[in-house]
C-alpha atoms as a PDB file:
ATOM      1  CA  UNK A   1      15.022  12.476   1.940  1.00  0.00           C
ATOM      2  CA  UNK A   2      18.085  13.792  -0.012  1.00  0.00           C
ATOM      3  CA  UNK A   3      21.458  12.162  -0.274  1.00  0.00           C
ATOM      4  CA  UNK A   4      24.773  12.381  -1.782  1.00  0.00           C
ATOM      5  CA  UNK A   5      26.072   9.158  -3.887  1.00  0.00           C
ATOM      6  CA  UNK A   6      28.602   8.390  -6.540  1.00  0.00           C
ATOM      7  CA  UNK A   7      27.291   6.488  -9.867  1.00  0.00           C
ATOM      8  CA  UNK A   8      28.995   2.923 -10.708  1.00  0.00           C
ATOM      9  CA  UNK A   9      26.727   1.818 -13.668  1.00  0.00           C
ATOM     10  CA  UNK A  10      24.615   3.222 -16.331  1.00  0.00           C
ATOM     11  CA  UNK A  11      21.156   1.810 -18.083  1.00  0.00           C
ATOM     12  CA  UNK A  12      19.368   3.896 -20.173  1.00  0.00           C
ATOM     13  CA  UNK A  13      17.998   6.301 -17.709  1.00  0.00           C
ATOM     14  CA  UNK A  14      18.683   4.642 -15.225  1.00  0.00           C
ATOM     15  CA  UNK A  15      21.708   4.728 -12.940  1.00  0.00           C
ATOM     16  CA  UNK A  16      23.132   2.428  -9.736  1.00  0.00           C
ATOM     17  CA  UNK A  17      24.478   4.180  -7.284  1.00  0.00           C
ATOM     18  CA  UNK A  18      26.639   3.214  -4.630  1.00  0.00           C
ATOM     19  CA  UNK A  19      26.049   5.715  -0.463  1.00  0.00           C
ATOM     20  CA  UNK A  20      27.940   4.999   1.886  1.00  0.00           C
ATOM     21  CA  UNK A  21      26.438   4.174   5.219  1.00  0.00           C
ATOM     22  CA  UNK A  22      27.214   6.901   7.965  1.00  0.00           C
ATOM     23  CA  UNK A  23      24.175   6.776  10.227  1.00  0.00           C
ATOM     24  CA  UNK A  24      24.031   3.338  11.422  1.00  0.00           C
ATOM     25  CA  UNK A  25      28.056   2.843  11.409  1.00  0.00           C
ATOM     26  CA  UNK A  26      29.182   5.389  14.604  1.00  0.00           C
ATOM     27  CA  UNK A  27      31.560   4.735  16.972  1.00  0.00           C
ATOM     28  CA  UNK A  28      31.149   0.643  17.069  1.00  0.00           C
ATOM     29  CA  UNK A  29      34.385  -0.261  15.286  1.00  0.00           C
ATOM     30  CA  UNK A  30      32.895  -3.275  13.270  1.00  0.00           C
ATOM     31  CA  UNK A  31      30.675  -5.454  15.861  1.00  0.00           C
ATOM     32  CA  UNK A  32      27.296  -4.192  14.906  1.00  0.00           C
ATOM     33  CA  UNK A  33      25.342  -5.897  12.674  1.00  0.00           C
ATOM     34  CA  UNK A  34      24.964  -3.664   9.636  1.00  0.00           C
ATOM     35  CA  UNK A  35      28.879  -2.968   9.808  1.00  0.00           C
ATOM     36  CA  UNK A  36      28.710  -7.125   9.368  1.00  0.00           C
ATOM     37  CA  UNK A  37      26.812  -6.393   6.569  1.00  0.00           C
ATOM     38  CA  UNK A  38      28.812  -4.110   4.806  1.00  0.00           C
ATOM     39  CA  UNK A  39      28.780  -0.014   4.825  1.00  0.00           C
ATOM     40  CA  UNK A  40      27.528   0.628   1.136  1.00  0.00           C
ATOM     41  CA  UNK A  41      24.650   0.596   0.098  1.00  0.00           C
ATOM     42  CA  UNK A  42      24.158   0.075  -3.976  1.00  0.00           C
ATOM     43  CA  UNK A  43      20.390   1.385  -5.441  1.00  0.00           C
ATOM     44  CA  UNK A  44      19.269   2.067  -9.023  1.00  0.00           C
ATOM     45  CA  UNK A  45      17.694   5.798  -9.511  1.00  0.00           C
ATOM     46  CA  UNK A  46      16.446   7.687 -12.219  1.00  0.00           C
ATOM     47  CA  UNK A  47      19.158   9.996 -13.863  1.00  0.00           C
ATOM     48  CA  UNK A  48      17.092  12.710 -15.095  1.00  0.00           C
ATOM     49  CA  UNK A  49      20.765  14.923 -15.346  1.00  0.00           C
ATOM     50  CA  UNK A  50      22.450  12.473 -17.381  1.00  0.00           C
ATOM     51  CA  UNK A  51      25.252  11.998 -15.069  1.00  0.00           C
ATOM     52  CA  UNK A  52      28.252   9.817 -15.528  1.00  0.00           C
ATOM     53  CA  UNK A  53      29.456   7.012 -13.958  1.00  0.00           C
ATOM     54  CA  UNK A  54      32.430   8.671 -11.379  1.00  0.00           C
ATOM     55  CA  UNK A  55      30.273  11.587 -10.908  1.00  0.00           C
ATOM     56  CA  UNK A  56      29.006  12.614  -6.879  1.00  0.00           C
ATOM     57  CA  UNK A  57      24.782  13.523  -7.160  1.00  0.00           C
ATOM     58  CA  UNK A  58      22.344  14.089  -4.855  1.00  0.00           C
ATOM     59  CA  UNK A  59      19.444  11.943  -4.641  1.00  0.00           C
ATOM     60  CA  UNK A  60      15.731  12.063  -3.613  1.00  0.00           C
ATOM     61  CA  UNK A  61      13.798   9.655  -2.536  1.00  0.00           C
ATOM     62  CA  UNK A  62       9.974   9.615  -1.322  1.00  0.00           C
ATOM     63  CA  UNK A  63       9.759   9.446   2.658  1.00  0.00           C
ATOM     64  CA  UNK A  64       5.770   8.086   1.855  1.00  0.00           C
ATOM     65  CA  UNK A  65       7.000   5.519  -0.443  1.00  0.00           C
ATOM     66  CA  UNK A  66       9.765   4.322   1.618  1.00  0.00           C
ATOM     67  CA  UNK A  67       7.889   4.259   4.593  1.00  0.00           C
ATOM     68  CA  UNK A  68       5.455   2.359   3.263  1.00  0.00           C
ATOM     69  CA  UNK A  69       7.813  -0.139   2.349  1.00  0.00           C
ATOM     70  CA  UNK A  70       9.222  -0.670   5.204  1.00  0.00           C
ATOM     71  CA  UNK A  71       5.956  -1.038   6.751  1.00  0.00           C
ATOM     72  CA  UNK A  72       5.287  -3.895   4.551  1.00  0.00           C
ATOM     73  CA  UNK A  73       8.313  -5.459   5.141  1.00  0.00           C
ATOM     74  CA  UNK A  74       8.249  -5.511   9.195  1.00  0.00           C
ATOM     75  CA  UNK A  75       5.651  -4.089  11.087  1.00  0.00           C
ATOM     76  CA  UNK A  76       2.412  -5.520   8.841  1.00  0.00           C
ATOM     77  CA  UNK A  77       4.182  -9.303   9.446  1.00  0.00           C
ATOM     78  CA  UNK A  78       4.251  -9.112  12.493  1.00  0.00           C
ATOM     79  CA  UNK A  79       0.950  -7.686  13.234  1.00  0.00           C
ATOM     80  CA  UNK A  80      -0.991 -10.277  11.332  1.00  0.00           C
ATOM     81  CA  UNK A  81       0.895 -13.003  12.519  1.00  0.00           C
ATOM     82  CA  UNK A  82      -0.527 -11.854  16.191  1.00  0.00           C
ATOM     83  CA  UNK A  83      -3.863 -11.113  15.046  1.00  0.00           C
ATOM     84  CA  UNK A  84      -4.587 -14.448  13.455  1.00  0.00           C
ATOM     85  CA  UNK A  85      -2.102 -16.404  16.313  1.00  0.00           C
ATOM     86  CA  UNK A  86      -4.872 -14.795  18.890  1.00  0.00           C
ATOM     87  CA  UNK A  87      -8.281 -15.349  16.777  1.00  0.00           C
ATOM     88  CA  UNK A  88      -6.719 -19.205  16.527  1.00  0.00           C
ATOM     89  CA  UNK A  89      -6.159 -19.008  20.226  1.00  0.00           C
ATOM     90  CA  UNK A  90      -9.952 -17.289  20.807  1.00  0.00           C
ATOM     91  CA  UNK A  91     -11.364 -20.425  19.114  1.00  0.00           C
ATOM     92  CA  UNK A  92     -10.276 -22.643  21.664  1.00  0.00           C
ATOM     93  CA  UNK A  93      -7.652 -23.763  20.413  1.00  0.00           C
ATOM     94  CA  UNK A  94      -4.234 -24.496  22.337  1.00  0.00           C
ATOM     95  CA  UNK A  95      -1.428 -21.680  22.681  1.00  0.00           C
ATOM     96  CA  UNK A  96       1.171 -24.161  20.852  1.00  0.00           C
ATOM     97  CA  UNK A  97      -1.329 -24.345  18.034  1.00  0.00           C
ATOM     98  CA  UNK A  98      -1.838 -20.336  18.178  1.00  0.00           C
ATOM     99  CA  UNK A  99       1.584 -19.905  17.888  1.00  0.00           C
ATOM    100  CA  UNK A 100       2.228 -22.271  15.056  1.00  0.00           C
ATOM    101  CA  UNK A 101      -0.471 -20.314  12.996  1.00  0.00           C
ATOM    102  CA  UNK A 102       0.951 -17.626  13.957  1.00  0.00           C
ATOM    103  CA  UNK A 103       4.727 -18.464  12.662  1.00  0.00           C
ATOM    104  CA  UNK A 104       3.287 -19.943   9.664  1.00  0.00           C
ATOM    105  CA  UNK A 105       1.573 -17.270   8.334  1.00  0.00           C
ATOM    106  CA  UNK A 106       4.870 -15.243   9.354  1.00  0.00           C
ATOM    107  CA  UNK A 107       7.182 -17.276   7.733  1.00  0.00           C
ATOM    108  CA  UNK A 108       4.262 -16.992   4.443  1.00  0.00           C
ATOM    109  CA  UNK A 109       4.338 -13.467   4.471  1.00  0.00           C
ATOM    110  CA  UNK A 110       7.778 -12.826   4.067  1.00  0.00           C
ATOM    111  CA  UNK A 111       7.626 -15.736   1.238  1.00  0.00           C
ATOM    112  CA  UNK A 112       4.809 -13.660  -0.412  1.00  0.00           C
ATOM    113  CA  UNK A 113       6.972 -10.389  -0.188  1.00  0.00           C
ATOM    114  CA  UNK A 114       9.745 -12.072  -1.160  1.00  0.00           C
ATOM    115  CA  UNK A 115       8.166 -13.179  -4.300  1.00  0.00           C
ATOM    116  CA  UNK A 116       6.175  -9.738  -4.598  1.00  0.00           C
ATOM    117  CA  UNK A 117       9.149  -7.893  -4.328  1.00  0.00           C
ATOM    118  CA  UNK A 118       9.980  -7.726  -7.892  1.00  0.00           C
ATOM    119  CA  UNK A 119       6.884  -6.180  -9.517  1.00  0.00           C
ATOM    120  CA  UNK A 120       7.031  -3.492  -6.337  1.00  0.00           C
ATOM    121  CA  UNK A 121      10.645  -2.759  -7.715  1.00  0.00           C
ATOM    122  CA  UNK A 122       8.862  -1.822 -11.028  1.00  0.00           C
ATOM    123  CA  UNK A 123       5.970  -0.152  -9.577  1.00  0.00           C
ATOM    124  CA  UNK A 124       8.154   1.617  -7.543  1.00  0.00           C
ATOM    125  CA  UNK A 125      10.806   2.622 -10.237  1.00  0.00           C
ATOM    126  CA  UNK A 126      10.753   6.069  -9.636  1.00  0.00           C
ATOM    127  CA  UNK A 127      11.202   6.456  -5.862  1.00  0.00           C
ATOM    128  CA  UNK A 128      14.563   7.514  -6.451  1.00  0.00           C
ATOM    129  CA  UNK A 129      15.582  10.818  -8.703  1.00  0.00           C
ATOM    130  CA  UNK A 130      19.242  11.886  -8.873  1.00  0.00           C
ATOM    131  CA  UNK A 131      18.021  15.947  -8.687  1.00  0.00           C
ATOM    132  CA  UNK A 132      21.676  17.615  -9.250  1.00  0.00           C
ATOM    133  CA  UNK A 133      25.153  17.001  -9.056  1.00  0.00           C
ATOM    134  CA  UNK A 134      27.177  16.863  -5.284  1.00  0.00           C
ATOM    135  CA  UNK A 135      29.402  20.267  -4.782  1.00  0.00           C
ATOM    136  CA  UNK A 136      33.047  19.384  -3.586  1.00  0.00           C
ATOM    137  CA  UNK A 137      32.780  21.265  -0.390  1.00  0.00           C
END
């Protein structure tokens, strides 16, 4: 996936860059909820032209890596939580009490990749590579 985004702060060889959000923010004039949220988006990349901060570059990230992510983050919560919810609820057990184990271990997940979520920032450190500079077209 290749974008274009505008550097705001340097680290070594590292840089944060700041996109703008045009996909998810249409035609909905501010009532959506990632309009709420704001319409930049601010990531760190590795600046392998030694760009400056002002300067417009394209960026590439890994569609495997990112997808795999994001897999992490929602689908493989939700799936275990109903797994586990159902082999409570195959044990006899009442669907209140399937539910709660089911919640639980929701609500634990997303503690667990909360707290995991730093070391995948530094295994991940190179999922984004600023590749060239933007042209002014």
């Amino acid at each position: 996936m290749t974008q274009v985004a505008r550097i705001v702060a340097l680290d070594g060889d590292k840089a944060t860059l700041v996109v703008e959000r045009s996909s998810s923010c249409g035609e909905c004039h501010g009532d959506c909820l990632s309009c709420v949220a704001g319409k930049k988006v601010t990531f760190t990349a590795k600046n392998s032209i030694h760009a400056d901060i002002g300067d417009s570059v394209k960026v590439e990230s890994s569609s495997k890596h990112i997808l795999t992510i994001a897999f992490m983050v929602y689908i493989l919560p939700i799936v275990l939580s109903v797994v586990f919810g159902a082999l409570v609820y195959s044990t006899g057990a009442n669907v209140a009490f399937a539910v709660t184990v089911g919640v639980v271990l929701w609500v634990i997940m997303f503690g667990v990749l909360f707290f995991y979520s730093r070391k995948l920032q530094k295994l991940s450190k190179d999922i984004c590579v600023i590749t060239g500079f933007a042209s002014n077209e």
